[in-house]
N, C-alpha and C. Protein backbone atom coordinates (compact mmCIF):
# COMPACT_ATOMS: atom_id res chain seq x y z
N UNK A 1 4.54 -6.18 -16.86
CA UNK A 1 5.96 -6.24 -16.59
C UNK A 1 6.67 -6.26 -17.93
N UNK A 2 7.71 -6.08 -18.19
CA UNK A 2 8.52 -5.87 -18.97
C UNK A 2 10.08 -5.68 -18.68
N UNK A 3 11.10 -6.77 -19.93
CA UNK A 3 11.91 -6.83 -19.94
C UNK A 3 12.78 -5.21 -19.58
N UNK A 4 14.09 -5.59 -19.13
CA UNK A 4 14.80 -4.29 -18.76
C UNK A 4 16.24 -3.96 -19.21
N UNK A 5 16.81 -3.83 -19.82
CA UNK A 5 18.34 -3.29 -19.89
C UNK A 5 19.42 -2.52 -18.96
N UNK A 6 18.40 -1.78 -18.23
CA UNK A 6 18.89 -1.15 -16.81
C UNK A 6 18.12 -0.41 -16.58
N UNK A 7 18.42 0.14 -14.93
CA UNK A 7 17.98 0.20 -13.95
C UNK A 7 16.91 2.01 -13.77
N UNK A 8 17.85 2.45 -14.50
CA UNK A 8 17.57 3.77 -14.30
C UNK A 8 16.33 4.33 -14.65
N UNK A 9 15.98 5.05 -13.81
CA UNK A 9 14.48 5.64 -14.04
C UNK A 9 13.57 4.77 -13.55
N UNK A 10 13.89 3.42 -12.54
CA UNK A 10 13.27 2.51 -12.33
C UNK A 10 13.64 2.43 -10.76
N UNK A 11 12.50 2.34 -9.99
CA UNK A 11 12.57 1.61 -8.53
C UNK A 11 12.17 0.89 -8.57
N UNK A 12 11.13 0.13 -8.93
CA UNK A 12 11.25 -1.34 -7.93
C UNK A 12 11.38 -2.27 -9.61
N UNK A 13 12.59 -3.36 -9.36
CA UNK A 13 13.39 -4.11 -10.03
C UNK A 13 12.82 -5.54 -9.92
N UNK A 14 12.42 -6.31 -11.16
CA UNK A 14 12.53 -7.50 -10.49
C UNK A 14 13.27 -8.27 -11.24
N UNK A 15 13.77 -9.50 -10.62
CA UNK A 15 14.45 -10.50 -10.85
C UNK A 15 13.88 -11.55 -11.44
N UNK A 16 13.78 -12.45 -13.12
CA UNK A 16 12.80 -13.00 -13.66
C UNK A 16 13.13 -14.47 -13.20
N UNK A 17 14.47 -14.65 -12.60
CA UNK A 17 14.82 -15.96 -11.80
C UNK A 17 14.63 -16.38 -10.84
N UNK A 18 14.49 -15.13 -10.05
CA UNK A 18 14.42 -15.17 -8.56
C UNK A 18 13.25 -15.24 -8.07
N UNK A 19 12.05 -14.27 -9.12
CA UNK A 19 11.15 -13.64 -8.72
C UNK A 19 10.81 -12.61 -6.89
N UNK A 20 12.00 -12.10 -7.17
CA UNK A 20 12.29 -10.98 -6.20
C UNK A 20 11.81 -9.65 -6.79
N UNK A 21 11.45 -8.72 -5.87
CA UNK A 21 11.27 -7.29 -6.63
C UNK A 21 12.54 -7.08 -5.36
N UNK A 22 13.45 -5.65 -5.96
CA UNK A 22 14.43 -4.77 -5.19
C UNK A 22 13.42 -3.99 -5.54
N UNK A 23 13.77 -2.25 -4.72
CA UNK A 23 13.84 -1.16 -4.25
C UNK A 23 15.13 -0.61 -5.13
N UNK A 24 15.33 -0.18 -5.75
CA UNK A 24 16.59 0.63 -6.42
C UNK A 24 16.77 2.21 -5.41
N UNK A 25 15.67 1.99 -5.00
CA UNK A 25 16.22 3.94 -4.12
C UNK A 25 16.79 3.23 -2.97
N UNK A 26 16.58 2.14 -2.56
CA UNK A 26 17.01 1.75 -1.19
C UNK A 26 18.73 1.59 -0.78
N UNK A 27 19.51 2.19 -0.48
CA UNK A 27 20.78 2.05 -0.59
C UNK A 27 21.21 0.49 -0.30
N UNK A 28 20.73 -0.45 0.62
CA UNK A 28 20.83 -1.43 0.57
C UNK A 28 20.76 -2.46 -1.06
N UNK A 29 19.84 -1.67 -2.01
CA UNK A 29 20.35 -2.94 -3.07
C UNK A 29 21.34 -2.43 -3.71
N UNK A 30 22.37 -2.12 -3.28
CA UNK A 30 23.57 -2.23 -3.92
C UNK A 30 24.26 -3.27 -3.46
N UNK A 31 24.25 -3.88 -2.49
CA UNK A 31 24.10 -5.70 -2.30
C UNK A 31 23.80 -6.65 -2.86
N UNK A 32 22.74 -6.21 -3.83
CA UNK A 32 21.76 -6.89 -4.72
C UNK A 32 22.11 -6.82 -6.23
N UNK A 33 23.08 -6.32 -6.30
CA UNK A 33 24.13 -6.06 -7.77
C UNK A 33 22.97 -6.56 -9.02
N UNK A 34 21.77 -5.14 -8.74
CA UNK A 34 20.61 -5.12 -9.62
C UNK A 34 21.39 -4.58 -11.22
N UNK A 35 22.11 -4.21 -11.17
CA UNK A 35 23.20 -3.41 -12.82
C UNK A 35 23.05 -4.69 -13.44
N UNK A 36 23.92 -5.73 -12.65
CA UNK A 36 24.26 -7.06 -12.92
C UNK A 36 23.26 -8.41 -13.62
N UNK A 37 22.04 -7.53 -12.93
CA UNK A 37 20.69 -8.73 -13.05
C UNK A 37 20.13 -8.13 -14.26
N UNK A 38 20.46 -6.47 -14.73
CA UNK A 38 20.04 -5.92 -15.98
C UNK A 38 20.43 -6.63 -16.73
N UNK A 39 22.19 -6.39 -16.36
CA UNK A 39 22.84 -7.25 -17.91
C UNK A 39 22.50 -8.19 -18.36
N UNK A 40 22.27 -9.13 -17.31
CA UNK A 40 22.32 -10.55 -17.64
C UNK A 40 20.83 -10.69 -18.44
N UNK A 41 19.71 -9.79 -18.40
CA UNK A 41 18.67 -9.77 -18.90
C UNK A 41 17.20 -10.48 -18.24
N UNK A 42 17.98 -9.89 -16.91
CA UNK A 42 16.90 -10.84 -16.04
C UNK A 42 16.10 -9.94 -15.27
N UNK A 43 16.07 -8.69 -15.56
CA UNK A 43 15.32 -7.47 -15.09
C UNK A 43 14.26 -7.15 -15.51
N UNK A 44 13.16 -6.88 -14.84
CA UNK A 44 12.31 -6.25 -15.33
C UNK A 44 11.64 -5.32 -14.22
N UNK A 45 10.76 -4.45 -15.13
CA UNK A 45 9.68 -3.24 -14.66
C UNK A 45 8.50 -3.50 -14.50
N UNK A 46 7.80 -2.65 -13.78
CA UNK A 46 6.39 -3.36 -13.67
C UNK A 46 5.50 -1.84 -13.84
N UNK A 47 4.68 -1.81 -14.56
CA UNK A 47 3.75 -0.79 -14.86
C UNK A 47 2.04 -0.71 -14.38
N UNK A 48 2.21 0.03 -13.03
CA UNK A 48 3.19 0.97 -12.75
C UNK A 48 4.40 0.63 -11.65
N UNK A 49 5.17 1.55 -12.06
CA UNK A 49 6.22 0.96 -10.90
C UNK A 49 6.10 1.14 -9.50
N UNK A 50 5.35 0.06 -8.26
CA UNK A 50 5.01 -0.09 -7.53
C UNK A 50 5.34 -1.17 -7.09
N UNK A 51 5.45 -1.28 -5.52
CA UNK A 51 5.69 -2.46 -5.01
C UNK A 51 4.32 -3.60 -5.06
N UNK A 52 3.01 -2.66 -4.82
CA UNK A 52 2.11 -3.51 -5.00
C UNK A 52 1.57 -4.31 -6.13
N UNK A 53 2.32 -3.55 -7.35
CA UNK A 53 1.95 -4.52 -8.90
C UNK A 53 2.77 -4.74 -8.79
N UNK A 54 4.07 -5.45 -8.04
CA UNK A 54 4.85 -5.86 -8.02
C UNK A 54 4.45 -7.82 -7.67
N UNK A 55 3.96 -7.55 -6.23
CA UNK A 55 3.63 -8.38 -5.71
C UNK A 55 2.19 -8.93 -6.52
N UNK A 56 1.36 -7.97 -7.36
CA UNK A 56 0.35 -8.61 -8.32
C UNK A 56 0.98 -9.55 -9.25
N UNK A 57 1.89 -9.09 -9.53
CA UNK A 57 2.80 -10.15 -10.59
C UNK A 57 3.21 -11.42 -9.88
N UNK A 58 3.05 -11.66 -8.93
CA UNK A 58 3.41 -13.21 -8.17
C UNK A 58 5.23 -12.42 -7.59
N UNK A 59 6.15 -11.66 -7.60
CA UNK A 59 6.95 -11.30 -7.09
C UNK A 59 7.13 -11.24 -5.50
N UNK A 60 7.93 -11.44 -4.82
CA UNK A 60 8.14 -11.70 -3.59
C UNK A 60 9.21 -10.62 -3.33
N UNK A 61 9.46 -9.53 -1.75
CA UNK A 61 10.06 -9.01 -1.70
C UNK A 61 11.23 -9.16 -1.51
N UNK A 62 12.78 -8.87 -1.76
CA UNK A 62 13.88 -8.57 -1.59
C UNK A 62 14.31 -8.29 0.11
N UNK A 63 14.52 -9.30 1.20
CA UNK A 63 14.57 -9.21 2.95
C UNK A 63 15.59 -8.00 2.83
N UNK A 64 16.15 -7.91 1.76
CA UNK A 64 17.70 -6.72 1.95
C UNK A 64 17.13 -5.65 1.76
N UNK A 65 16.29 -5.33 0.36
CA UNK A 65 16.43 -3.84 -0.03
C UNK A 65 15.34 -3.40 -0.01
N UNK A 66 14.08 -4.28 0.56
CA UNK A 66 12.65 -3.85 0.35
C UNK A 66 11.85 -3.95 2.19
N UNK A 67 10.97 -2.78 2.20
CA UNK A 67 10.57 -3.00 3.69
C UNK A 67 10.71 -2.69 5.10
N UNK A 68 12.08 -1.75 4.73
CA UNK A 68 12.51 -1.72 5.78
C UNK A 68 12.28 -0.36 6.06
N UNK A 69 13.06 0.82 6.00
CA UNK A 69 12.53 2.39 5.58
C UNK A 69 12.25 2.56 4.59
N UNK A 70 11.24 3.29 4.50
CA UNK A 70 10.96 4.11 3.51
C UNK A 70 12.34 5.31 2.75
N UNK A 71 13.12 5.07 1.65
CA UNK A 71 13.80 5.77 1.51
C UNK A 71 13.67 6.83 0.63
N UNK A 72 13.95 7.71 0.54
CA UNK A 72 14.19 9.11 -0.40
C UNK A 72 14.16 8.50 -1.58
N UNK A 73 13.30 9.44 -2.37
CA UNK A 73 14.20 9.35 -4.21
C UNK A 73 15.34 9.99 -4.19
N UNK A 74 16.00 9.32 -5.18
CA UNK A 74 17.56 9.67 -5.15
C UNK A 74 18.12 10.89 -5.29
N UNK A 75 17.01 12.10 -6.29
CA UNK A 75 17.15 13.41 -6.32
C UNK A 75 16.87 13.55 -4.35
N UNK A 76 15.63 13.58 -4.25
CA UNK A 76 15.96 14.28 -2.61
C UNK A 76 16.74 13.86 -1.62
N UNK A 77 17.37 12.56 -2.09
CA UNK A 77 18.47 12.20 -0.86
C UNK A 77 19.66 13.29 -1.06
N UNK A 78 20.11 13.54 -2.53
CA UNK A 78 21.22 14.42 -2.64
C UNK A 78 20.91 15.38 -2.04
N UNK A 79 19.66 16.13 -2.40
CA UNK A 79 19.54 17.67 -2.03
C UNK A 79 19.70 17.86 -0.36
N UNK A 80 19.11 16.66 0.30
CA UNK A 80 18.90 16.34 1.72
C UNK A 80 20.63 16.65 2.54
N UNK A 81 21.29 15.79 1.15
CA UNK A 81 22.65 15.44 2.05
C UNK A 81 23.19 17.19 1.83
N UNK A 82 22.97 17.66 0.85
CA UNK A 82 24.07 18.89 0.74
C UNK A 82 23.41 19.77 1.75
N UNK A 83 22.22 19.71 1.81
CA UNK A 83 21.55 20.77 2.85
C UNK A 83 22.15 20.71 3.94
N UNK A 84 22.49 19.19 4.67
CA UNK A 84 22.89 19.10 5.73
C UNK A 84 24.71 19.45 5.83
N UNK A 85 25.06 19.44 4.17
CA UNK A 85 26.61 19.88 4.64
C UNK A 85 26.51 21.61 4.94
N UNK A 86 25.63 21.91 4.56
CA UNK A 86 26.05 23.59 3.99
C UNK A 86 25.28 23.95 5.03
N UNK A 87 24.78 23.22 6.47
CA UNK A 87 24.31 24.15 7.91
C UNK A 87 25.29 23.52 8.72
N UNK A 88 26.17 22.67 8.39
CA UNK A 88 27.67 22.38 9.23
C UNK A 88 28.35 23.66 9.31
């Protein structure tokens, strides 16, 4: 694991207070004001970025943003959404 500055290029987030991992593709942690937990310097990555070396690290999941669907990476959610505007 390793300290974080932000989020990007990163799915699963953890919290070094909380010991929570988020989901960053999950639209739900934007609830989880993970930007916020960068700043403050309480973020970290886990290598590799997985939920299961997540939970190797003693991390516990996030009830909001982890678990629930399986969501898109954020490139194929876009491509997903425009596909579906441009057969409207």
């Amino acid at each position: 694991m390793k300290a974080i500055g932000s989020i990007q290029g990163v799915r699963y987030v953890g919290d070094r207070t909380t010991f929570l991992v988020h989901d960053s593709w999950n639209r739900e942690s934007e609830s989880c004001f993970l930007e916020g937990v960068a700043r403050e310097g309480r973020a970290v990555a886990f290598d590799p970025d997985t939920l299961e070396q997540a939970f190797n690290e003693g991390f516990d999941y996030c009830d909001v943003c982890v678990g629930k669907e399986e969501p898109f990476a954020p490139e194929a959610d876009a491509s997903r959404r425009a596909r579906a505007k441009a057969d409207r």
